[in-house]
N, C-alpha and C. Protein backbone atom coordinates (compact mmCIF):
# COMPACT_ATOMS: atom_id res chain seq x y z
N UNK A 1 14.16 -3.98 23.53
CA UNK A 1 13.07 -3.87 22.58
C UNK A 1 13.09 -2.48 21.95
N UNK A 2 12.96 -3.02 20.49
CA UNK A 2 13.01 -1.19 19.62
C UNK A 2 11.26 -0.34 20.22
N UNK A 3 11.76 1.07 20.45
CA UNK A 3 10.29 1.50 20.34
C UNK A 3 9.48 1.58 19.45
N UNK A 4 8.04 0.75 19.27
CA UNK A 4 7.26 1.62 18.36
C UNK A 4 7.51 0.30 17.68
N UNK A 5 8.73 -1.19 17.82
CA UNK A 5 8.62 -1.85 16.49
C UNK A 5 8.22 -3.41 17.20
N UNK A 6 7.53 -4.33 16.86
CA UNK A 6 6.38 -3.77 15.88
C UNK A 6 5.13 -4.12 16.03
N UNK A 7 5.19 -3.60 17.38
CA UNK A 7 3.66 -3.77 18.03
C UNK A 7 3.25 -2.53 18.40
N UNK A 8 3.46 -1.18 17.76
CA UNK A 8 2.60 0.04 17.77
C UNK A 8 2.87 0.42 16.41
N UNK A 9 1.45 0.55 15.87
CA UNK A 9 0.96 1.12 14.40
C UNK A 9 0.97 2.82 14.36
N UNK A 10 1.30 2.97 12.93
CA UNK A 10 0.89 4.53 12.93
C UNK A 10 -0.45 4.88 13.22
N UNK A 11 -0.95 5.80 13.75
CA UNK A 11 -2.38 6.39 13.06
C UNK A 11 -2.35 7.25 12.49
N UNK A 12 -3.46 7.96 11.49
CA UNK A 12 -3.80 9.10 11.03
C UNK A 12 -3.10 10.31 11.59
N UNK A 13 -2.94 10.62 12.80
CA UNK A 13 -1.98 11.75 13.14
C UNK A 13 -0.29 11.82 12.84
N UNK A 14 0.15 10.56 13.33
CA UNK A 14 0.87 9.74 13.07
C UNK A 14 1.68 10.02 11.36
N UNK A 15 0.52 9.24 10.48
CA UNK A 15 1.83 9.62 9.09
C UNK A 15 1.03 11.30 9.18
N UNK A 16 0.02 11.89 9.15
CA UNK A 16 -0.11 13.17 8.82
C UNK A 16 0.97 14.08 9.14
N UNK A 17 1.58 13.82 10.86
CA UNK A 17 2.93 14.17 11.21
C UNK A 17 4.30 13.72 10.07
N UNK A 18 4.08 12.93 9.29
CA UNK A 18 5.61 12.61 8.63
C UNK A 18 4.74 12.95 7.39
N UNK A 19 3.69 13.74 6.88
CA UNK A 19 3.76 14.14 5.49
C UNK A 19 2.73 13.40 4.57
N UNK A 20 2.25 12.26 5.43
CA UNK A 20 1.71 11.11 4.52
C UNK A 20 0.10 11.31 4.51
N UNK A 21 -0.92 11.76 3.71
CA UNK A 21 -1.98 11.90 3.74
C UNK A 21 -3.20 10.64 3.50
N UNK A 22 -4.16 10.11 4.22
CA UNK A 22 -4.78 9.65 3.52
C UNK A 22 -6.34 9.92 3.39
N UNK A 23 -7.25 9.12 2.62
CA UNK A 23 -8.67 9.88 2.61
C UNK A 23 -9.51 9.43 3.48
N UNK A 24 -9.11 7.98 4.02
CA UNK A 24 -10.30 7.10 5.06
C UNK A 24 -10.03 8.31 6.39
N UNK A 25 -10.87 7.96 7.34
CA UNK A 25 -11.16 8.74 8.54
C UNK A 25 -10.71 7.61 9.40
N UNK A 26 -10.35 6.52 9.35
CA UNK A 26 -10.49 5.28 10.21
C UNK A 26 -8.96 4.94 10.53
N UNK A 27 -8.72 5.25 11.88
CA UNK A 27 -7.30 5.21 12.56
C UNK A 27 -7.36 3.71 12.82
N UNK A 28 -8.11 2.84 12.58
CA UNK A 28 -7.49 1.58 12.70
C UNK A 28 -7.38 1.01 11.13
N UNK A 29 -7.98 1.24 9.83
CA UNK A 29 -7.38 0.90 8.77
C UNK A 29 -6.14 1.39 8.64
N UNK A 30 -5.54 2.70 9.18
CA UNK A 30 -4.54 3.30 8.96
C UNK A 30 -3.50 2.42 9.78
N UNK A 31 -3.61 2.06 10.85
CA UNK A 31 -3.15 1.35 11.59
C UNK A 31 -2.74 -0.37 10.94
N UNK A 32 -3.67 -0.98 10.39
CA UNK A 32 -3.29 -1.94 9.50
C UNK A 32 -2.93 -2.05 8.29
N UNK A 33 -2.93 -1.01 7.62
CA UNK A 33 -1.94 -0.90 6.50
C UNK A 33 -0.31 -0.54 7.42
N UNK A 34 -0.38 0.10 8.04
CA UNK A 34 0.92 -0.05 8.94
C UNK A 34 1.43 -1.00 8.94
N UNK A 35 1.01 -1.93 9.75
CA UNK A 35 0.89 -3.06 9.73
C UNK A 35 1.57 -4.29 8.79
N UNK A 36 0.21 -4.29 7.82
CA UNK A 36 0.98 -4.75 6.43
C UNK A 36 2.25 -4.30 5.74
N UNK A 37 2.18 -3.14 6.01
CA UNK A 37 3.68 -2.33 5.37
C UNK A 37 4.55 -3.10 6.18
N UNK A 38 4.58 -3.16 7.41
CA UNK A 38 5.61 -3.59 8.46
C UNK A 38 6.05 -5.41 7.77
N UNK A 39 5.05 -6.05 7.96
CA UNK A 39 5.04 -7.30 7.16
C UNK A 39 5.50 -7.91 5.93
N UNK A 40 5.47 -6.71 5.10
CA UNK A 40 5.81 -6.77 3.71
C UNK A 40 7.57 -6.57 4.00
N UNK A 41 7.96 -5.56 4.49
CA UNK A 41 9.19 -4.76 4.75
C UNK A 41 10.35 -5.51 4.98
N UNK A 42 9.49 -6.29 6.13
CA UNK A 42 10.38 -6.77 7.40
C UNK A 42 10.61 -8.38 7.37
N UNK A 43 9.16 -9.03 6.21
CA UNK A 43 8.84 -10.28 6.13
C UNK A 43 8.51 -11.14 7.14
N UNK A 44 7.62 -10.75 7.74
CA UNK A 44 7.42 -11.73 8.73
C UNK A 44 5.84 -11.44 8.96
N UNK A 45 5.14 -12.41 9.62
CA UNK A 45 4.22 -12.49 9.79
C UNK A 45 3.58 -12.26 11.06
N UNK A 46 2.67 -11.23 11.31
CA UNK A 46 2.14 -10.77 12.80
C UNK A 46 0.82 -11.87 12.93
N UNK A 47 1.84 -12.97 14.04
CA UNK A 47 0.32 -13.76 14.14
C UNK A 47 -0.47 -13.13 15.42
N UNK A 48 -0.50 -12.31 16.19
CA UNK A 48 -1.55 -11.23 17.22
C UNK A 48 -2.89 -10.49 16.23
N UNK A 49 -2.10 -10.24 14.96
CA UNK A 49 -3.35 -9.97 13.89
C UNK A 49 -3.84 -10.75 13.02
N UNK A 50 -2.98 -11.82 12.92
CA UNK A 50 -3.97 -13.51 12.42
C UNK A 50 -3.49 -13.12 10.64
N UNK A 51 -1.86 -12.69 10.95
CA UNK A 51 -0.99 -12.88 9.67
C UNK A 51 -1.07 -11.72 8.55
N UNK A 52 -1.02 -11.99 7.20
CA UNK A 52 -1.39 -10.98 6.43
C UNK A 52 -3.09 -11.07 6.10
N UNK A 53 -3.22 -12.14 6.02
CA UNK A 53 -4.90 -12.04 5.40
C UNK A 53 -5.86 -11.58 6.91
N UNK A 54 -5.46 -12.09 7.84
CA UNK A 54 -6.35 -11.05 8.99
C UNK A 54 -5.75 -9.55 9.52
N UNK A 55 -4.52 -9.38 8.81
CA UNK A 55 -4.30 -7.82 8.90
C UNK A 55 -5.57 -7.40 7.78
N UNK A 56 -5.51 -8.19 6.62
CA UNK A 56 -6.11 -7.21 5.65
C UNK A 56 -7.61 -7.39 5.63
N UNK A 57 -8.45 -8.31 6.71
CA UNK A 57 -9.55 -8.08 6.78
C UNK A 57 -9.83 -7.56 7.58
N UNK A 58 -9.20 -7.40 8.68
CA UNK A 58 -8.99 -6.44 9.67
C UNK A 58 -9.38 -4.75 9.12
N UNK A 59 -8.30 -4.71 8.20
CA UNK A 59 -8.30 -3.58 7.24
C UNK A 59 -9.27 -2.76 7.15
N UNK A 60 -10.08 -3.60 5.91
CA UNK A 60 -11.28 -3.50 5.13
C UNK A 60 -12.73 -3.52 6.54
N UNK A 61 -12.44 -4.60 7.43
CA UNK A 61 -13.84 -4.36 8.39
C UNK A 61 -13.39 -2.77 8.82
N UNK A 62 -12.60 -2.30 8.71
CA UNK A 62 -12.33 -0.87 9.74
C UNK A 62 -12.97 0.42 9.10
N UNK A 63 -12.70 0.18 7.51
CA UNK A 63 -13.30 0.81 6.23
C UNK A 63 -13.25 0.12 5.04
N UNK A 64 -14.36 -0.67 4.40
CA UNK A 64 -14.24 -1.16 3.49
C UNK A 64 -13.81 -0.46 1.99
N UNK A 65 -13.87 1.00 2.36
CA UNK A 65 -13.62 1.66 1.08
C UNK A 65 -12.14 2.23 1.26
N UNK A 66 -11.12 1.85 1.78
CA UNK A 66 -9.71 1.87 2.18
C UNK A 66 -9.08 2.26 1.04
N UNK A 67 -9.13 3.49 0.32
CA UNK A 67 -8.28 3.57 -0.93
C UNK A 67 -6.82 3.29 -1.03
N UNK A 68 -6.06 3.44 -0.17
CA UNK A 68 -5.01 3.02 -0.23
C UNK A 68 -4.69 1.70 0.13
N UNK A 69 -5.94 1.36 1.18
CA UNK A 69 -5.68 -0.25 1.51
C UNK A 69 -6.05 -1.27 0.08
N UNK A 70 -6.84 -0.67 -0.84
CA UNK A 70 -7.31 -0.96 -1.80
C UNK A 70 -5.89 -1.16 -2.66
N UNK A 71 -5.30 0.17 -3.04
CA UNK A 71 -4.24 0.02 -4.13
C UNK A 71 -3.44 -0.49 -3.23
N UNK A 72 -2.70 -0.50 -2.12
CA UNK A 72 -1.13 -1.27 -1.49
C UNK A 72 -2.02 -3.00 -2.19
N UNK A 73 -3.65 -3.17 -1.73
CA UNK A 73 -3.45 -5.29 -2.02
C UNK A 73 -3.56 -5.11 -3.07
N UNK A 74 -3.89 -4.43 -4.35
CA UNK A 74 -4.33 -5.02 -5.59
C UNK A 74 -2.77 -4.97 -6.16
N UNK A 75 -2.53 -3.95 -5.78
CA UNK A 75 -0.88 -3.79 -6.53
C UNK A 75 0.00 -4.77 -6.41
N UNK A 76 0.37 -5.63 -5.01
CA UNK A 76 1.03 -6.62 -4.81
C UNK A 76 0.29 -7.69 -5.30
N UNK A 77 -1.01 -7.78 -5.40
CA UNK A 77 -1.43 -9.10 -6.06
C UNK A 77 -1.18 -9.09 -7.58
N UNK A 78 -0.89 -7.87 -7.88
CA UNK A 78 -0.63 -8.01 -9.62
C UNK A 78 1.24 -8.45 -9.96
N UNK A 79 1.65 -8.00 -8.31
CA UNK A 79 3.03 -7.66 -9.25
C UNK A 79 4.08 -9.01 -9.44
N UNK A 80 4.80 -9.05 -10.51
CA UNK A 80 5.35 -10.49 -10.24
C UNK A 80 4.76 -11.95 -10.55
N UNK A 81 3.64 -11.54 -11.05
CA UNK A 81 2.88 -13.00 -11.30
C UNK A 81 2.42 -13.24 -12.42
N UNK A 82 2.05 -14.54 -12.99
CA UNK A 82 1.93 -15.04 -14.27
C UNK A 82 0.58 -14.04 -14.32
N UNK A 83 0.82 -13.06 -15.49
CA UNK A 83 -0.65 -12.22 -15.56
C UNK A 83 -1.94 -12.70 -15.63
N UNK A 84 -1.71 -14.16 -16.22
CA UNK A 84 -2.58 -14.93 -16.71
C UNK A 84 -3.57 -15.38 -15.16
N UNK A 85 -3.02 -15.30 -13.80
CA UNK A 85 -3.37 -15.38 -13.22
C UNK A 85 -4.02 -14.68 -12.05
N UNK A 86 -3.41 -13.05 -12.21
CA UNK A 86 -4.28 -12.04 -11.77
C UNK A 86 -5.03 -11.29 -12.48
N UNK A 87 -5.74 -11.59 -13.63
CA UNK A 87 -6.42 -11.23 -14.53
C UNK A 87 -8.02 -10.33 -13.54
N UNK A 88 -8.18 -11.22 -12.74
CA UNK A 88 -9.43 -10.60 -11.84
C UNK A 88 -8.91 -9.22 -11.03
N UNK A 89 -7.49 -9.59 -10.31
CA UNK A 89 -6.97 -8.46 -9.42
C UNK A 89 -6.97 -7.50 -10.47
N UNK A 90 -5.98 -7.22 -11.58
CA UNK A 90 -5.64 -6.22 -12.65
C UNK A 90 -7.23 -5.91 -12.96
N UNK A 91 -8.06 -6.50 -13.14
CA UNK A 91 -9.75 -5.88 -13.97
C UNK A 91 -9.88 -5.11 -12.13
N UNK A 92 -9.94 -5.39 -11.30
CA UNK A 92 -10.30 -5.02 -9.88
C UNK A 92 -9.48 -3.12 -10.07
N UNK A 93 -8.05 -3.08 -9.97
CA UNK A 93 -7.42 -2.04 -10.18
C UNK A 93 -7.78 -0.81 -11.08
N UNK A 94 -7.93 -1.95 -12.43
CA UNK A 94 -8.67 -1.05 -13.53
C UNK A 94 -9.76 -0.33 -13.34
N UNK A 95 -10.81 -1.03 -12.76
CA UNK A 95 -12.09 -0.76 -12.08
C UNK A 95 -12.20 0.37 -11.22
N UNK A 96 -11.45 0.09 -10.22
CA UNK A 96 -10.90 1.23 -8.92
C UNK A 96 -10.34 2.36 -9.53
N UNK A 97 -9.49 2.55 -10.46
CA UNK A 97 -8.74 3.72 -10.93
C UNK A 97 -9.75 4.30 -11.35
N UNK A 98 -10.44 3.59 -12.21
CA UNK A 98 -11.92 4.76 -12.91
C UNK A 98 -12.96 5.24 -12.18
N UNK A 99 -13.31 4.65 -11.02
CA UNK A 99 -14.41 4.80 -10.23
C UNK A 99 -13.89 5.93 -8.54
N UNK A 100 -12.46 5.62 -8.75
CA UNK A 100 -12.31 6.30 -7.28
C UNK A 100 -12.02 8.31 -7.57
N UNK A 101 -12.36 8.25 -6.37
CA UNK A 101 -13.08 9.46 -6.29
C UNK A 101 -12.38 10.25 -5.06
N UNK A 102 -11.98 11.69 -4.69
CA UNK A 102 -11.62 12.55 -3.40
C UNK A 102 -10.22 11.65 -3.00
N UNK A 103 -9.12 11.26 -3.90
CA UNK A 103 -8.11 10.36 -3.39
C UNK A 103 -7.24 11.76 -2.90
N UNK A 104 -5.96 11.42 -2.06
CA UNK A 104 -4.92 12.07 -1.80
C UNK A 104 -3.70 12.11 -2.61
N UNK A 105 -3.16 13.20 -2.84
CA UNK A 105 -2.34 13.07 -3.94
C UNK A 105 -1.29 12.04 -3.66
N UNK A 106 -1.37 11.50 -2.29
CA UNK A 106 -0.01 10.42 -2.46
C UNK A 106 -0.82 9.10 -2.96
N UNK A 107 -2.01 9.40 -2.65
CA UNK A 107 -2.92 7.56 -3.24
C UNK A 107 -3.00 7.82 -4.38
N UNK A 108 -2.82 8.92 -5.08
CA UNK A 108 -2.74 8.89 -6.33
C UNK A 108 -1.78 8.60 -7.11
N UNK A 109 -0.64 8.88 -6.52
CA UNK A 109 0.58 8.88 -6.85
C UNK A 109 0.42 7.05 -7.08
N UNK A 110 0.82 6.52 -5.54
CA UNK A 110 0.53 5.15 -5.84
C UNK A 110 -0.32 4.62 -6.33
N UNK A 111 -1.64 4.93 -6.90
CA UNK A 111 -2.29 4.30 -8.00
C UNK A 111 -1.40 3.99 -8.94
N UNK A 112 -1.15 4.94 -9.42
CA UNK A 112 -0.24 5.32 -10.85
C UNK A 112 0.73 4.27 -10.45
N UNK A 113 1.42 3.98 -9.51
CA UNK A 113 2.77 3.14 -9.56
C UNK A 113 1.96 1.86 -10.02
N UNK A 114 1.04 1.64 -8.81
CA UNK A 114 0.22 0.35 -8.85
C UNK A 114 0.03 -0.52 -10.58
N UNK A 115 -0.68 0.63 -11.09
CA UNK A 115 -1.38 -0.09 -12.22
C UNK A 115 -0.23 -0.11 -13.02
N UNK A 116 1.04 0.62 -12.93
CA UNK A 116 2.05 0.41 -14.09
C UNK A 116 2.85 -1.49 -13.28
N UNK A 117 2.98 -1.33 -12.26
CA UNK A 117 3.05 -2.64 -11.69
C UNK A 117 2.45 -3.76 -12.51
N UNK A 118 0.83 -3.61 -12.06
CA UNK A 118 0.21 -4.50 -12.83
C UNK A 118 0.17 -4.75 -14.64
N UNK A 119 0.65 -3.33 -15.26
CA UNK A 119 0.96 -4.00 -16.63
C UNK A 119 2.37 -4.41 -16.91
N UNK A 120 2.90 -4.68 -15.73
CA UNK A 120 4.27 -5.20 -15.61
C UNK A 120 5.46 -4.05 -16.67
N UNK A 121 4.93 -3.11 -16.24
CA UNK A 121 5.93 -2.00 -16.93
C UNK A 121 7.13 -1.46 -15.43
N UNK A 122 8.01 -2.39 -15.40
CA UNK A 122 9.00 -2.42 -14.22
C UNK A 122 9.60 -1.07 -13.80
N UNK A 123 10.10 -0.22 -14.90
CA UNK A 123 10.86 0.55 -15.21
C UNK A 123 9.86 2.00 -14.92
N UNK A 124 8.49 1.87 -15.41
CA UNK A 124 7.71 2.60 -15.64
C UNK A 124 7.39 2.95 -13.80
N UNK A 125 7.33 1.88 -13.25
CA UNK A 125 6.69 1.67 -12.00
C UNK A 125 7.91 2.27 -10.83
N UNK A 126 8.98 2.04 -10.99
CA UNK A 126 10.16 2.01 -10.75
C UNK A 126 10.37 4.18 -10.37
N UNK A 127 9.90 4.24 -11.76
CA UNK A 127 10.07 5.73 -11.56
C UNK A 127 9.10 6.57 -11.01
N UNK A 128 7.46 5.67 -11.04
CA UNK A 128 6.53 6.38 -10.18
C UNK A 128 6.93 6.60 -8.47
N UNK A 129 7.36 4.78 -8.26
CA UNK A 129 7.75 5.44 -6.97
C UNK A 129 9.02 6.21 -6.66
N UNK A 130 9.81 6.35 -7.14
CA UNK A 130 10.95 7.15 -7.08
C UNK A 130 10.11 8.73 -6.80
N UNK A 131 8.98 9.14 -7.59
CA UNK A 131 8.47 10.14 -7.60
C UNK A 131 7.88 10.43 -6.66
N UNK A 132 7.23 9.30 -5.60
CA UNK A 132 6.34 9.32 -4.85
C UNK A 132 7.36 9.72 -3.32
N UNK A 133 8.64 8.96 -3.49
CA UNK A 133 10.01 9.57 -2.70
C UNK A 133 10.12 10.77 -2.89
N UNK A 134 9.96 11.46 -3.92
CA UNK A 134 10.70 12.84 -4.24
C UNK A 134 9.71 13.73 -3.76
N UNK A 135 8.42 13.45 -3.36
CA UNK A 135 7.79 14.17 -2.51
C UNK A 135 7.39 13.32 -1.02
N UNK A 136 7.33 12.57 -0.91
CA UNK A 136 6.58 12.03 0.48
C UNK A 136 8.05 11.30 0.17
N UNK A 137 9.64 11.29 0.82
CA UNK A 137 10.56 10.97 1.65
C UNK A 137 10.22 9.93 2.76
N UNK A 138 9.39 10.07 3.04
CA UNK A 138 8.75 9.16 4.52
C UNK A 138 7.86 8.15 4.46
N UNK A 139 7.82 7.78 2.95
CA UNK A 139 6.97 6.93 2.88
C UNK A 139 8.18 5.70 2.62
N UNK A 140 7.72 4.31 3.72
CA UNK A 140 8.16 3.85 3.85
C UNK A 140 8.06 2.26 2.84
N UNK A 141 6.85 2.24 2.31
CA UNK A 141 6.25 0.98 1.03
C UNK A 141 7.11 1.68 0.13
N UNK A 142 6.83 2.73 0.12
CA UNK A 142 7.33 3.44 -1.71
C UNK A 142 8.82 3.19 -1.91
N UNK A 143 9.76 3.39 -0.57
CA UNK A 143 11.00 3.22 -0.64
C UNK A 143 11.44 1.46 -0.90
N UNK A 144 10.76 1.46 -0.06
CA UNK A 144 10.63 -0.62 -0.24
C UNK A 144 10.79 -0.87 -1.85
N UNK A 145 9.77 -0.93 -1.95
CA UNK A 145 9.09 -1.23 -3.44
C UNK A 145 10.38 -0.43 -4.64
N UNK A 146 10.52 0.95 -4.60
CA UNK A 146 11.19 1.32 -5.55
C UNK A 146 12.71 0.70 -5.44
N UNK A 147 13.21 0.29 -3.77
CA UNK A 147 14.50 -0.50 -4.06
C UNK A 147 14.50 -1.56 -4.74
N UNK A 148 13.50 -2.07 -4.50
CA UNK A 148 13.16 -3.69 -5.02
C UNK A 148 13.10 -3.99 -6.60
N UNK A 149 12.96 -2.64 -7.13
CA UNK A 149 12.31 -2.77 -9.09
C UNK A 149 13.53 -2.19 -9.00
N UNK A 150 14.82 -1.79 -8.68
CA UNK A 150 15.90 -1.27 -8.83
C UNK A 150 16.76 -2.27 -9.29
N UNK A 151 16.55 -3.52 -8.39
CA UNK A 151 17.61 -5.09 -7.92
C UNK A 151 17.86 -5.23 -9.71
C-alpha cells in the first residue's frame, strides 16, 4: 500500500507545507477538496465518503463559504458542457467572482482559470493554469487540468 494514497487527506498544514494557501480555517474542507482532487486525478470514486457528491457536501457542511471548494465545483461544472446547460453554474461563478472577498492569491489565480473555463476560452484557461504552475509547482488540480487543455 502507497503511503498517504488514498485514504489520508492533506490538511491546512499539509498544502501550507508544499506552498499552497487557502482562506477557510476548516482542516476538514481542506481535507475534502483533497479528496475531490484525488477523485478527479485518479478517476475513481471514494465510496467511504459517499462518492463525489458526498465528498462535496461533506465539503461545504465543513465550511459552507469554501472559496476554493467553491471555484474547483463551479469550474468543472462549467467546463466541457453544452453552455446552454450550465447557464445557472456560469451566473453562480460570475456571482462569486464579484462578491468574494480576503481570497488567496492561488484562489485567485484559479478563479481566473475557472471563469476563462467557463467562457470556454481553452487556450485562455490553459495559460492561467500554466501560471498557477509557475508559482505554486505543487499544485496538483492545476497540473491536472493544464495537461488536459494541452491534449
Amino acid at each position: 500500500k502507497m503511503p498517504g494514497f488514498p485514504d489520508q487527506f492533506r490538511d491546512l498544514t499539509a498544502f501550507s507545507n508544499q506552498g499552497l494557501e487557502y482562506s477557510t480555517p476548516s482542516n476538514t474542507a481542506v481535507k475534502m477538496l483533497d479528496a475531490l482532487i484525488n477523485q478527479c486525478i485518479y478517476s475513481y470514486s471514494d465510496e467511504q465518503l459517499g462518492g463525489w457528491e458526498g465528498t462535496t457536501r461533506k465539503m461545504f457542511q465543513a465550511d459552507p463559504d469554501f472559496a476554493m471548494g467553491t471555484i474547483f465545483i463551479l469550474g468543472l461544472e462549467c467546463f466541457g458542457v453544452n453552455p446552454e446547460k450550465t447557464a445557472g453554474q456560469r451566473r453562480k461563478l460570475i456571482d462569486f467572482s464579484k462578491k468574494s472577498k480576503n481570497l488567496t492569491n492561488l484562489e485567485i489565480m484559479h478563479l481566473k482559470a475557472a471563469n476563462l473555463l467557463s467562457t470556454e476560452d481553452i487556450y485562455g484557461a490553459m495559460v492561467a493554469f500554466e501560471n498557477i504552475l509557475a508559482q505554486y509547482p505543487l499544485d496538483a488540480y492545476a497540473l491536472h487540468i493544464a495537461y488536459f487543455l494541452a491534449l
